[in-house]
Protein backbone atom coordinates (compact mmCIF):
# COMPACT_ATOMS: atom_id res chain seq x y z
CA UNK A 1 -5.49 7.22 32.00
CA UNK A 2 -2.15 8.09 31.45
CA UNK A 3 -0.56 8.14 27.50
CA UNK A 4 1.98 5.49 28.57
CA UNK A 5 -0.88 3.19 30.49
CA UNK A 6 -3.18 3.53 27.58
CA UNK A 7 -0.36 2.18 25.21
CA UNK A 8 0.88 -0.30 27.57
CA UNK A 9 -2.94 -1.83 27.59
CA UNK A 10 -3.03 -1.66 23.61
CA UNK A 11 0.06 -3.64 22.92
CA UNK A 12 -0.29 -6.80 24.76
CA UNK A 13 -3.78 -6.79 23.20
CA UNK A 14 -2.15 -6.74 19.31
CA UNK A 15 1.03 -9.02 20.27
CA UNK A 16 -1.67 -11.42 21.07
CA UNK A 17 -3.47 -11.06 17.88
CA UNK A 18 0.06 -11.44 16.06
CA UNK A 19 0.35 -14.84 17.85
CA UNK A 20 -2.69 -16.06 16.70
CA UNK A 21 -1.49 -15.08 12.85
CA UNK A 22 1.83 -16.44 13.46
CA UNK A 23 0.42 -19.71 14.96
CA UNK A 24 -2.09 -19.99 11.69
CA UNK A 25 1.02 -19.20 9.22
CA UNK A 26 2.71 -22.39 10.71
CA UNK A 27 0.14 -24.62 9.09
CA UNK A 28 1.13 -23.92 5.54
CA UNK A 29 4.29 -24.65 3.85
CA UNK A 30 6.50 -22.02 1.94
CA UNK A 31 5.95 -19.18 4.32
CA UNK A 32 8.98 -17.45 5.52
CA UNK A 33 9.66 -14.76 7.78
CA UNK A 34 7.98 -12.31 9.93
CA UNK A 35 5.69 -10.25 7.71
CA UNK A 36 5.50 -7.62 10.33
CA UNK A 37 8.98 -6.98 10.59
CA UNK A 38 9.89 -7.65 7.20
CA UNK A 39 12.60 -10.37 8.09
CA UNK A 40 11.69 -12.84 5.07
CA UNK A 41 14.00 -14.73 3.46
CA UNK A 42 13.66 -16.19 0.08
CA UNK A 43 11.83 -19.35 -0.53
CA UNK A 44 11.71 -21.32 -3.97
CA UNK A 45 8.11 -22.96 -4.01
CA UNK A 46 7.83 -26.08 -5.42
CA UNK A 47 3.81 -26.81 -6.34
CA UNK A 48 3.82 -28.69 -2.86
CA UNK A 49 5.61 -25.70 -1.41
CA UNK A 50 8.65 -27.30 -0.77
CA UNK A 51 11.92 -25.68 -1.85
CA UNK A 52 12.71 -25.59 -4.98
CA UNK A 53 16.54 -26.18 -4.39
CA UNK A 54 15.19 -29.36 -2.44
CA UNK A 55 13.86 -31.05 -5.45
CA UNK A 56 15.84 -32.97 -8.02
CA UNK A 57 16.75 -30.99 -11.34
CA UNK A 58 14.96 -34.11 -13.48
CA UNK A 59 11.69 -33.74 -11.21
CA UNK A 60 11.56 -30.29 -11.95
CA UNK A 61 11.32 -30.55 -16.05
CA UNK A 62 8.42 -30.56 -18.01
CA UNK A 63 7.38 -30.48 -21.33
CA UNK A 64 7.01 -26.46 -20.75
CA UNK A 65 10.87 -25.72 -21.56
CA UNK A 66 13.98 -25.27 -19.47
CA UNK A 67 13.51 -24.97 -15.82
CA UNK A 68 13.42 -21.51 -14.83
CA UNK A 69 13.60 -19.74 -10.89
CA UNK A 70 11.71 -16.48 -10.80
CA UNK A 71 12.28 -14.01 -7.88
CA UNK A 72 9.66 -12.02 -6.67
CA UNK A 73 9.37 -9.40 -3.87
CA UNK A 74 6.25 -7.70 -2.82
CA UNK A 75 5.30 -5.96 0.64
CA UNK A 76 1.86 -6.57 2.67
CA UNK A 77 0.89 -8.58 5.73
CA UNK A 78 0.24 -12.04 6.53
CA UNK A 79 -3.12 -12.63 4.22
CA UNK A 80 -1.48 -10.94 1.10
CA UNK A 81 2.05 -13.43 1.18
CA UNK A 82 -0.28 -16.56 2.45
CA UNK A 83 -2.49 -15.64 -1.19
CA UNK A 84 0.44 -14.85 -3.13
CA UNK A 85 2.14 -17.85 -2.27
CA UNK A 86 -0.54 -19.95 -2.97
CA UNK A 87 -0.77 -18.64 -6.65
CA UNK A 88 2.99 -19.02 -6.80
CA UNK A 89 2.48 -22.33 -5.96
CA UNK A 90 -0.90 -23.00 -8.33
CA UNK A 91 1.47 -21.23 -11.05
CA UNK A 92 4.00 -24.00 -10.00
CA UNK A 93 1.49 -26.66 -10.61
CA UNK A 94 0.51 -25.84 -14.11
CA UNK A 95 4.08 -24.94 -15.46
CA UNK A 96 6.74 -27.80 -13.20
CA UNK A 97 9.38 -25.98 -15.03
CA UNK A 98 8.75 -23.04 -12.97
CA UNK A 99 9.30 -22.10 -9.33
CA UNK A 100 10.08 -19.41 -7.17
CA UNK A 101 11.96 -17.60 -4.83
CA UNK A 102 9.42 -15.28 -2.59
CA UNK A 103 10.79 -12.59 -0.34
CA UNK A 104 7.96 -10.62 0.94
CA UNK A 105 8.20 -7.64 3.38
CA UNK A 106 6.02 -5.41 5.42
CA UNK A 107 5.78 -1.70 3.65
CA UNK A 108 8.40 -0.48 6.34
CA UNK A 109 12.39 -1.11 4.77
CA UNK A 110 10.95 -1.98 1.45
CA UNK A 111 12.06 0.25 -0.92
CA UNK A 112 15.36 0.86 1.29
CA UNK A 113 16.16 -2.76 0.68
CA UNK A 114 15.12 -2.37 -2.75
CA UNK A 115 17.58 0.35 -2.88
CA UNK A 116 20.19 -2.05 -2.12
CA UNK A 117 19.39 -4.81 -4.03
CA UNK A 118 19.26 -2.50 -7.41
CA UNK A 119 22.75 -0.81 -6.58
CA UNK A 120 24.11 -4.31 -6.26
CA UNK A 121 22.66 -5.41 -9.49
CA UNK A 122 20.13 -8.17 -7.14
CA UNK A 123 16.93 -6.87 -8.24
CA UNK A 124 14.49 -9.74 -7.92
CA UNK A 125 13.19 -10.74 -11.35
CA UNK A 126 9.75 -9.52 -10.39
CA UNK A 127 9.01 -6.63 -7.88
CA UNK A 128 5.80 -4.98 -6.64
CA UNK A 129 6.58 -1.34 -7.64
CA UNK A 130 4.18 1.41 -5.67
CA UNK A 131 3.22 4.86 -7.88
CA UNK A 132 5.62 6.49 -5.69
CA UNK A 133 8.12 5.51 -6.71
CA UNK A 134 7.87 4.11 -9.67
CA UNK A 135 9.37 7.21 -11.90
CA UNK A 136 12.75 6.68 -9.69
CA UNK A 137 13.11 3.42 -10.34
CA UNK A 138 12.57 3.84 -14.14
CA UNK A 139 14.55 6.70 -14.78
CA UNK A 140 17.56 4.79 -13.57
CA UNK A 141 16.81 2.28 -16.06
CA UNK A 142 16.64 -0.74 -13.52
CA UNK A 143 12.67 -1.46 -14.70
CA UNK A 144 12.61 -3.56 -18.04
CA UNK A 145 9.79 -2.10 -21.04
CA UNK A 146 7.05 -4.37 -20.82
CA UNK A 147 5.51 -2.78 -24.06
CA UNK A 148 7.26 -5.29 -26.50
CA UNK A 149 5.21 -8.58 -23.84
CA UNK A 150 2.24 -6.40 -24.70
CA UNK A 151 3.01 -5.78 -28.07
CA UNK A 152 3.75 -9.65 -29.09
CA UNK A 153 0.78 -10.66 -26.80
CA UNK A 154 2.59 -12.44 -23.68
CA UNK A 155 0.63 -9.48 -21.62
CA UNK A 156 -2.95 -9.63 -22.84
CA UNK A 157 -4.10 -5.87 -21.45
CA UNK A 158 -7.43 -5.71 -23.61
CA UNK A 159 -9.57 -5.65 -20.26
CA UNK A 160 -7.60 -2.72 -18.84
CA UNK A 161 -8.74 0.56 -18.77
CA UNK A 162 -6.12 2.59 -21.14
CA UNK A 163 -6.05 5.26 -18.62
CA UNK A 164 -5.12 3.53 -16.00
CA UNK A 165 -2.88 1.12 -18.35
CA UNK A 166 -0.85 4.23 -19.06
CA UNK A 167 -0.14 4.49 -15.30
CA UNK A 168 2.99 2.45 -15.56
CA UNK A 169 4.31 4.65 -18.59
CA UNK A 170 7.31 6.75 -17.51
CA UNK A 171 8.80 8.99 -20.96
CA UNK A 172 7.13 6.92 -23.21
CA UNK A 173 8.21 3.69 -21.97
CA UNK A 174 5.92 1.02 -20.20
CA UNK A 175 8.29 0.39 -17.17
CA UNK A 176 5.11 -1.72 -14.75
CA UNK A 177 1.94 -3.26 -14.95
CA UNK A 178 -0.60 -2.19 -13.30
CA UNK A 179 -2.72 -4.52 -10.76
CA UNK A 180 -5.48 -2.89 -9.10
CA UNK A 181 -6.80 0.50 -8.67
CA UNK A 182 -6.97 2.34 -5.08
CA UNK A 183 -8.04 5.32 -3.81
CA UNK A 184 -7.36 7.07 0.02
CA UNK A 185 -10.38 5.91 2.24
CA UNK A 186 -10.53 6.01 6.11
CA UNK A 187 -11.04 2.64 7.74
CA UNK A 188 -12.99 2.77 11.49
CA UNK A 189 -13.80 -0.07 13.63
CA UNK A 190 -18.10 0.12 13.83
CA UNK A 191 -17.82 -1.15 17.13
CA UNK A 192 -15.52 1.44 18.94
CA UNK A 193 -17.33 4.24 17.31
CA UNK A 194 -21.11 2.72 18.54
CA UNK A 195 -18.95 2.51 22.19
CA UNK A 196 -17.97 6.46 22.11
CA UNK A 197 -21.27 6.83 20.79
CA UNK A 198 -20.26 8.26 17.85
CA UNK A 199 -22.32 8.13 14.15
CA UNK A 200 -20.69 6.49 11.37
CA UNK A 201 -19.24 8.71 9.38
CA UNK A 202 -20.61 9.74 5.63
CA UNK A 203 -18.98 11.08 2.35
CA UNK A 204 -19.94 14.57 2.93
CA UNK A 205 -17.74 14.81 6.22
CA UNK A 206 -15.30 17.24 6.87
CA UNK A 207 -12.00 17.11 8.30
CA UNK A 208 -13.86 18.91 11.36
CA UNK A 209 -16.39 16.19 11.70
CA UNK A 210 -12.95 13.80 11.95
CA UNK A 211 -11.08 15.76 14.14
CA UNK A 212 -14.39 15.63 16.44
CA UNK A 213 -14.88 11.79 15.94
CA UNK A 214 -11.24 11.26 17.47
CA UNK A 215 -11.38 13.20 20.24
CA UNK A 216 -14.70 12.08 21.00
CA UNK A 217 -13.42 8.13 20.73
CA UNK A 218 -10.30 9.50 22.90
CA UNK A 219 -12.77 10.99 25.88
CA UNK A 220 -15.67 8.81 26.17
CA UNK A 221 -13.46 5.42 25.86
CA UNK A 222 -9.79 5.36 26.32
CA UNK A 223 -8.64 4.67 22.93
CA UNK A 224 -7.09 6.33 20.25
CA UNK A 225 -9.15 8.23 17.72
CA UNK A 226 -6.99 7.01 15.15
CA UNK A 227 -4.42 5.01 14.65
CA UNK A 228 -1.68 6.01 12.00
CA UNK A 229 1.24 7.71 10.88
CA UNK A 230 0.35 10.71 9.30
CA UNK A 231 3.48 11.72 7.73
CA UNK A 232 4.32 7.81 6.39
CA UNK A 233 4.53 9.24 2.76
CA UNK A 234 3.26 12.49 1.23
CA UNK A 235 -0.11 10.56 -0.06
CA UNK A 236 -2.11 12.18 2.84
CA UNK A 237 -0.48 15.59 2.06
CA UNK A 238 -0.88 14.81 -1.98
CA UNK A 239 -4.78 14.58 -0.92
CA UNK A 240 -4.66 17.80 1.35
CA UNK A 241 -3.10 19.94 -0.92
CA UNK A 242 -5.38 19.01 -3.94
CA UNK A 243 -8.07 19.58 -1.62
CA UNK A 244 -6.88 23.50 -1.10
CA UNK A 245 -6.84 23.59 -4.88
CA UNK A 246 -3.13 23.09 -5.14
CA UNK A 247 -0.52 20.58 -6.83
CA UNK A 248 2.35 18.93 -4.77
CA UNK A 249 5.04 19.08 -6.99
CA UNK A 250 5.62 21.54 -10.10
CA UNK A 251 5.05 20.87 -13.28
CA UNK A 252 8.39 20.26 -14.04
CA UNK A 253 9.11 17.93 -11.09
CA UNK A 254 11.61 20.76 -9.83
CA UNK A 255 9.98 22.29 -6.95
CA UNK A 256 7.34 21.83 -4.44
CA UNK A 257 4.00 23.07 -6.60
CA UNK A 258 2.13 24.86 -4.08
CA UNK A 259 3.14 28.29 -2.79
CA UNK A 260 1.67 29.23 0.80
CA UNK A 261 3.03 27.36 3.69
CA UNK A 262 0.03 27.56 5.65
CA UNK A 263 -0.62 24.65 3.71
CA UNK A 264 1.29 22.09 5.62
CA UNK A 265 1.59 24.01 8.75
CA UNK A 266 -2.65 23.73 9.01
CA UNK A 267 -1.82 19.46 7.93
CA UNK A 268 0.75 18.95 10.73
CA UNK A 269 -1.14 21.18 13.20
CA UNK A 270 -4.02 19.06 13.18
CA UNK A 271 -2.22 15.92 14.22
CA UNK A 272 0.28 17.32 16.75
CA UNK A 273 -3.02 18.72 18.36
CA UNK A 274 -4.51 14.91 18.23
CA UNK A 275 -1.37 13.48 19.73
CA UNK A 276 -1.24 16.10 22.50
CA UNK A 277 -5.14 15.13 23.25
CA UNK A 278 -4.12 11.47 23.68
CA UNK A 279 -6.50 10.63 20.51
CA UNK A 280 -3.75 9.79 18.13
CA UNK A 281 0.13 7.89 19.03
CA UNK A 282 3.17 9.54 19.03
CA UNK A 283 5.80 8.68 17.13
CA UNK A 284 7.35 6.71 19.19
CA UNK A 285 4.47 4.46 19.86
CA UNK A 286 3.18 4.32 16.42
CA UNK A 287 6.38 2.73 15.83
CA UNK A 288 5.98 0.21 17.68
CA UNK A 289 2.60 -0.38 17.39
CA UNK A 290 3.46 -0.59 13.35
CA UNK A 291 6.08 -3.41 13.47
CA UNK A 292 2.85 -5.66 14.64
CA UNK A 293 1.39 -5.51 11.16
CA UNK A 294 -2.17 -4.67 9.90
CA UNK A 295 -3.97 -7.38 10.70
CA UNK A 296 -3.00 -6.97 14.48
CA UNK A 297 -3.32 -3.14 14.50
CA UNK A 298 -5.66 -1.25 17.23
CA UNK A 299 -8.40 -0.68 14.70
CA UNK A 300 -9.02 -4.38 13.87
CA UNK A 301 -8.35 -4.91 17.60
CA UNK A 302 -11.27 -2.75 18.44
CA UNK A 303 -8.39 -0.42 20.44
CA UNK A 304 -8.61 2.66 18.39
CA UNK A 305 -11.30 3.83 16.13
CA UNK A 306 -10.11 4.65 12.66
CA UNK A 307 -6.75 4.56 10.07
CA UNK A 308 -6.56 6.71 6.53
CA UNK A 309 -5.59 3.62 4.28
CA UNK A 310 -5.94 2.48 1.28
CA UNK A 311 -9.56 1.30 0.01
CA UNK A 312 -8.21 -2.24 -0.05
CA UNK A 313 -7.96 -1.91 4.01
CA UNK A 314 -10.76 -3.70 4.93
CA UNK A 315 -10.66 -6.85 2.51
CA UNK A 316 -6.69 -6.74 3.64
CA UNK A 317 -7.61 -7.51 7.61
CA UNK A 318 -10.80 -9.45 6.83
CA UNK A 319 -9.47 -13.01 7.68
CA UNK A 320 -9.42 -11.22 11.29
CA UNK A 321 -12.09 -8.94 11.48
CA UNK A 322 -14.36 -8.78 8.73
CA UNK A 323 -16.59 -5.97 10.21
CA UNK A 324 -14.14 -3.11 9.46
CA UNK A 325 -15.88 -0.23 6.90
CA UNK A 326 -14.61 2.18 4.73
CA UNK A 327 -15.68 5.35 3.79
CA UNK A 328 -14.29 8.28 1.44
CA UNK A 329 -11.64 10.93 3.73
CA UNK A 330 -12.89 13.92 4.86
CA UNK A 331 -14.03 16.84 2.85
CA UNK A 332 -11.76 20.22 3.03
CA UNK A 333 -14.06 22.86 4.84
CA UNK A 334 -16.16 25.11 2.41
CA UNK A 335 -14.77 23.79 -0.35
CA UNK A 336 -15.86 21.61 -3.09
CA UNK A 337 -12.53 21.27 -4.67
CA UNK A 338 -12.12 17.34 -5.27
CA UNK A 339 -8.67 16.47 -3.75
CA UNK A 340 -9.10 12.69 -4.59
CA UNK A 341 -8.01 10.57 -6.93
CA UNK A 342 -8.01 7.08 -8.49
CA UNK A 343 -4.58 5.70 -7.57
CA UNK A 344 -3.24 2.68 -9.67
CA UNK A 345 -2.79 0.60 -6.23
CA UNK A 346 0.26 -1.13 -7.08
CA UNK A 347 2.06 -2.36 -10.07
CA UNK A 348 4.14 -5.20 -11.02
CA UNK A 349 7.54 -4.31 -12.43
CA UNK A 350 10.11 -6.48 -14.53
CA UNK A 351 14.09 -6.20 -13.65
CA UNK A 352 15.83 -4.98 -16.61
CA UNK A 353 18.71 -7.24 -15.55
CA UNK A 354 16.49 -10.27 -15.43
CA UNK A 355 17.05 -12.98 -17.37
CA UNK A 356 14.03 -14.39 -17.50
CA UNK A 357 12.03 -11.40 -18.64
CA UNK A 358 9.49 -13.89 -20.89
CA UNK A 359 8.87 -15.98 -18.18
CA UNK A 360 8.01 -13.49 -15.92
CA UNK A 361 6.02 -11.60 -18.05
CA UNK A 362 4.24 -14.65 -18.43
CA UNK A 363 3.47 -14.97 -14.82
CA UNK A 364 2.01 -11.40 -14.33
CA UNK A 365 -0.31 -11.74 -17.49
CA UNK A 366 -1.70 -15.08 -15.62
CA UNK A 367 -2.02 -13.31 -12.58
CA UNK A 368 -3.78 -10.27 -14.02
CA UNK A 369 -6.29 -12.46 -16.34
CA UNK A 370 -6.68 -15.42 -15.23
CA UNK A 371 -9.60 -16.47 -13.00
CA UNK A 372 -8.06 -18.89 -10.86
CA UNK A 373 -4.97 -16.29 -9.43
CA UNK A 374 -7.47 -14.07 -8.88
CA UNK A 375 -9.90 -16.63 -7.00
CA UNK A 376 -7.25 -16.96 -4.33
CA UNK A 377 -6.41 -13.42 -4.13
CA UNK A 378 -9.68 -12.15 -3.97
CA UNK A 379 -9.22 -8.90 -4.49
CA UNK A 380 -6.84 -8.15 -1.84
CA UNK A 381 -4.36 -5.99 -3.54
CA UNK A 382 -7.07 -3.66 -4.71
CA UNK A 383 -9.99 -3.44 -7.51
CA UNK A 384 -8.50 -5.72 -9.94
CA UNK A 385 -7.69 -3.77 -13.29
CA UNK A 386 -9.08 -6.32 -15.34
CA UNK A 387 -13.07 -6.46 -16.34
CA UNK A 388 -12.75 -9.71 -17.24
CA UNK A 389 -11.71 -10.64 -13.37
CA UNK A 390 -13.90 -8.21 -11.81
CA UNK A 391 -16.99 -9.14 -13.59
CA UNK A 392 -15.87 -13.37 -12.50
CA UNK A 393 -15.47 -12.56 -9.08
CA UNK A 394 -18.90 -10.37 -8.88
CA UNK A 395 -20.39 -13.50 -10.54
CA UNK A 396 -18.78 -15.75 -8.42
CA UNK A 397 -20.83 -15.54 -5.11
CA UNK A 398 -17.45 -15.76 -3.14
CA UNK A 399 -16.49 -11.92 -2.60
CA UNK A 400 -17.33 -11.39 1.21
CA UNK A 401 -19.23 -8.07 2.37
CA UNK A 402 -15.90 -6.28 2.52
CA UNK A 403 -14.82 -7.10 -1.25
CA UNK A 404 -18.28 -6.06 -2.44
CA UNK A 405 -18.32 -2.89 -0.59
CA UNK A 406 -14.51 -1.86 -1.90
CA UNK A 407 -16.03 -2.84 -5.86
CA UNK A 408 -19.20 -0.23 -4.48
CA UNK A 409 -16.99 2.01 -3.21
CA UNK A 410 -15.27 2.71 -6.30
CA UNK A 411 -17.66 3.13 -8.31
CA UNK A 412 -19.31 5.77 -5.64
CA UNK A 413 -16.50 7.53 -4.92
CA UNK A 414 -16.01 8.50 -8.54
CA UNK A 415 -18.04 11.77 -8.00
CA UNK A 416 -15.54 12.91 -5.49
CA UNK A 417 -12.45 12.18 -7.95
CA UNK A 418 -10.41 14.46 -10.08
CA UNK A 419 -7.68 14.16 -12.61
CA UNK A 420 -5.09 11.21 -11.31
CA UNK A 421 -1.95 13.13 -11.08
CA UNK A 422 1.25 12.17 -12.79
CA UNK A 423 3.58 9.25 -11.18
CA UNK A 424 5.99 11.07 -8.64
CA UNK A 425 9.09 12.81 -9.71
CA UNK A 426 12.41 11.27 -9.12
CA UNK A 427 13.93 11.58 -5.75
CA UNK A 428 10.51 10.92 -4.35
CA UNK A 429 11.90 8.84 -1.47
CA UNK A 430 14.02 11.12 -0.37
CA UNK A 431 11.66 14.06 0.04
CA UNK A 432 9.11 11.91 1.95
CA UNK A 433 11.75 11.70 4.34
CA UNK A 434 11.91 15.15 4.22
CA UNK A 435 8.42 15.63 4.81
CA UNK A 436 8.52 13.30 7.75
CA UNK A 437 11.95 14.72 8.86
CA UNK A 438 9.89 18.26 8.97
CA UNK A 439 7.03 17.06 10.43
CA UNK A 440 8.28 14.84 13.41
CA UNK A 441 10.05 17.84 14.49
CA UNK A 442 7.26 19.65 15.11
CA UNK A 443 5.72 16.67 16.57
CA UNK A 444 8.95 16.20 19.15
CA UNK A 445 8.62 19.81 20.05
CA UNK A 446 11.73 20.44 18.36
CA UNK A 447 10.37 23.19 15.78
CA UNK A 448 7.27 25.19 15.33
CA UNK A 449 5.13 24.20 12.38
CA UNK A 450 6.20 27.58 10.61
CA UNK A 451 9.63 26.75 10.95
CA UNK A 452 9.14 23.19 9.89
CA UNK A 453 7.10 24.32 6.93
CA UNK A 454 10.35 26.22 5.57
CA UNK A 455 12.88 23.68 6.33
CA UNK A 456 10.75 21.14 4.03
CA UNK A 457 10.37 23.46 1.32
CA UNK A 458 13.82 24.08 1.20
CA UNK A 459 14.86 20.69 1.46
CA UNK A 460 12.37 19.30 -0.80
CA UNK A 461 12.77 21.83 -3.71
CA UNK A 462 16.77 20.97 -3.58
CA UNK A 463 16.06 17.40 -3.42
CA UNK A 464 13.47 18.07 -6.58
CA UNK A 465 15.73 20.29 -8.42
CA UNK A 466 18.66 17.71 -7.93
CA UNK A 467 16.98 14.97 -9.29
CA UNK A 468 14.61 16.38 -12.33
């Protein structure tokens, strides 16, 4: 079958399974937007999810204090803004003086229109910050220091790992919370690999053994391999590199830290040799197919066989398919070099021109601690960072298989872990494009990978140099 056919079978198939999301997001109050395309618009949640501008100023006070609006942004798919607006709206319940105003995005156009809002001084009061990026963001002194909540007790952080506490500290000052820890996993479909009669892949497997396991899904069924845009963000790269015994970046955030470019010309080799085998999208399809969202994607459709994700994957799409697994990415060939690391999976971060820094700091302390948030959420953002929460929901009975396996999985893939490196250096968004930049021209056919391979370096050490 033709590239084009194959695609043109694989996108009715997940517009179909975006229906059926859209047509169960209808039910519920308070939800705004298209989470795939990131077209949200703010709502205020009222504890009956009605507007908050809709409700009378004398229905809204309480005993609490002064009636206060928090805005908060985060990105994710349909099951991660249903949850959070739910606790938004449970928050709502238990302090009337407080509502909301939500705007959540997919991943795609989220920091760009976070760009925006911070040059034009419209930060929301709360926004989920990503390790990427968060050393950009506080070096431009938009991110409020969250030490003095910690230090006067609004943020209780005594169940938090210190390590992975210090995560949000940029130059000595605590500019975001952290929520959950991550690490890179590859998610597969069971189903599509028992169809190209394929094993289920182990810890111990190389990128060989992937590369195989794609092409095989490819020639015995039709589908894609995997699924995925390789060159999203350097995190697959980060991993890659490491895994050759290298660093990324410098140590002084100026330059690119490793030296041979065989480095990334092997990285985007292997992919431009998947798309040209028909076992991985181009571009230009991945596009498309990523504007459907996650939970409509072709591994949870059972149309391709695996995605390199976060370890949060699964839980994310269980609400459609809760027989996705996840196992650690693939080893580097003859090496025992351990290229992966436990991420801090996202933070939350305080606007330093917010004027409701207390309250807000409030919020994010009840939604790290407290066992009700975290009873909707159910893990979805991640291993939650507190003990306290992790050892309630074990105890709880209600994780599903995919929530116990992602606890397991941590704790497992701990042997395989080194040193989490340091939060990337400013200008970070602009060498991923870059990287991407570099990359897609190889893929288009416009460059070779050697040539590619120079024009990021060069691009990416200015960029560095610039902006550290």
């Amino acid at each position: 079958m033709k590239r084009h056919e194959k695609f043109k079978r694989i996108l009715p198939a997940a517009l179909a399974g975006v229906m059926v999301l859209s047509m169960a997001g209808c039910g519920s109050d308070g939800k705004t937007g298209d989470a795939a395309s990131g077209d949200a618009q703010p709502a205020a949640a009222g504890t009956d999810g009605t507007q908050a501008a809709d409700v009378p100023a004398d229905d809204q006070a309480s005993a609490d204090g002064e009636n206060v609006v928090i805005k908060m942004t985060w990105w994710g798919g349909q099951t991660r803004h249903d949850q959070t607006q739910a606790v938004c709206d449970l928050y709502t319940s238990l302090h009337p003086n407080v509502t909301f105003e939500l705007s959540p995005s997919g991943w795609d156009g989220y920091f760009d229109k976070l760009s925006t809002q911070t040059a034009s001084g419209s930060m929301p009061d709360i926004v989920q910050m990503d390790y990427l990026y968060l050393t950009t963001y506080a070096k431009n002194n938009s991110l409020a220091d969250l030490q003095e909540f910690i230090d006067n007790g609004t943020i209780d952080v005594s169940g938090i790992d210190e390590n992975l506490l210090q995560t949000g500290s940029v130059d000595g000052k605590m500019a975001a919370m952290v929520l959950s820890t991550s690490l890179l996993n590859v998610g597969y479909n069971p189903a599509v690999l028992q169809e190209a009669g394929v094993e289920e892949p182990t810890s111990d497997w190389t990128w060989n053994d992937f590369v195989a396991m794609c092409e095989t899904i490819q020639s015995k069924t039709d589908k894609y391999g995997v699924s995925m845009d390789s060159v999203a963000d350097t995190n697959i790269f980060n991993y890659w590199v490491r895994q050759q015994g290298g660093s990324l970046f410098s140590d002084d955030n100026k330059s690119l830290g490793y030296e041979d470019d065989k480095v990334f010309v092997d990285f985007v080799t292997m992919w431009n040799d998947l798309m040209g085998k028909e076992a991985m999208p181009d571009p230009d399809e991945y596009a498309q197919i990523a504007t459907l969202g996650q939970e409509a994607g072709p591994v949870v459709t059972g149309d391709a066989g695996a995605i390199i994700e976060w370890n949060n994957y699964a839980s994310k799409v269980s609400t459609v398919n809760d027989s996705i697994k996840m196992v650690t990415p693939p080893l580097a060939e003859g090496s025992d070099t351990k290229g992966l690391w436990m991420k801090p999976g996202m933070f939350f971060a305080i606007a330093e021109k917010s004027t409701v820094k207390q309250e807000a700091a409030e919020f994010i302390n009840w939604f790290i601690n407290s066992d009700e948030a975290n009873d909707i959420m159910m893990a979805e953002r991640g291993t939650p960072v507190s003990s306290a929460v992790r050892q309630h929901l074990i105890d709880s009975g209600n994780l599903g298989e995919q929530q116990i396996a992602m606890f397991e999985g941590v704790e497992a893939a701990a042997a395989l872990c080194g040193e989490t490196p340091a939060p990337d250096p400013a200008g970070i968004s602009e060498v991923n494009e870059a990287f991407k930049k570099a990359a897609n021209s190889v893929y288009y056919g416009q460059a070779s990978a050697e040539d590619a391979a120079a024009a990021f370096r060069e691009e990416a050490n200015a960029i560095l140099a610039r902006n550290n």
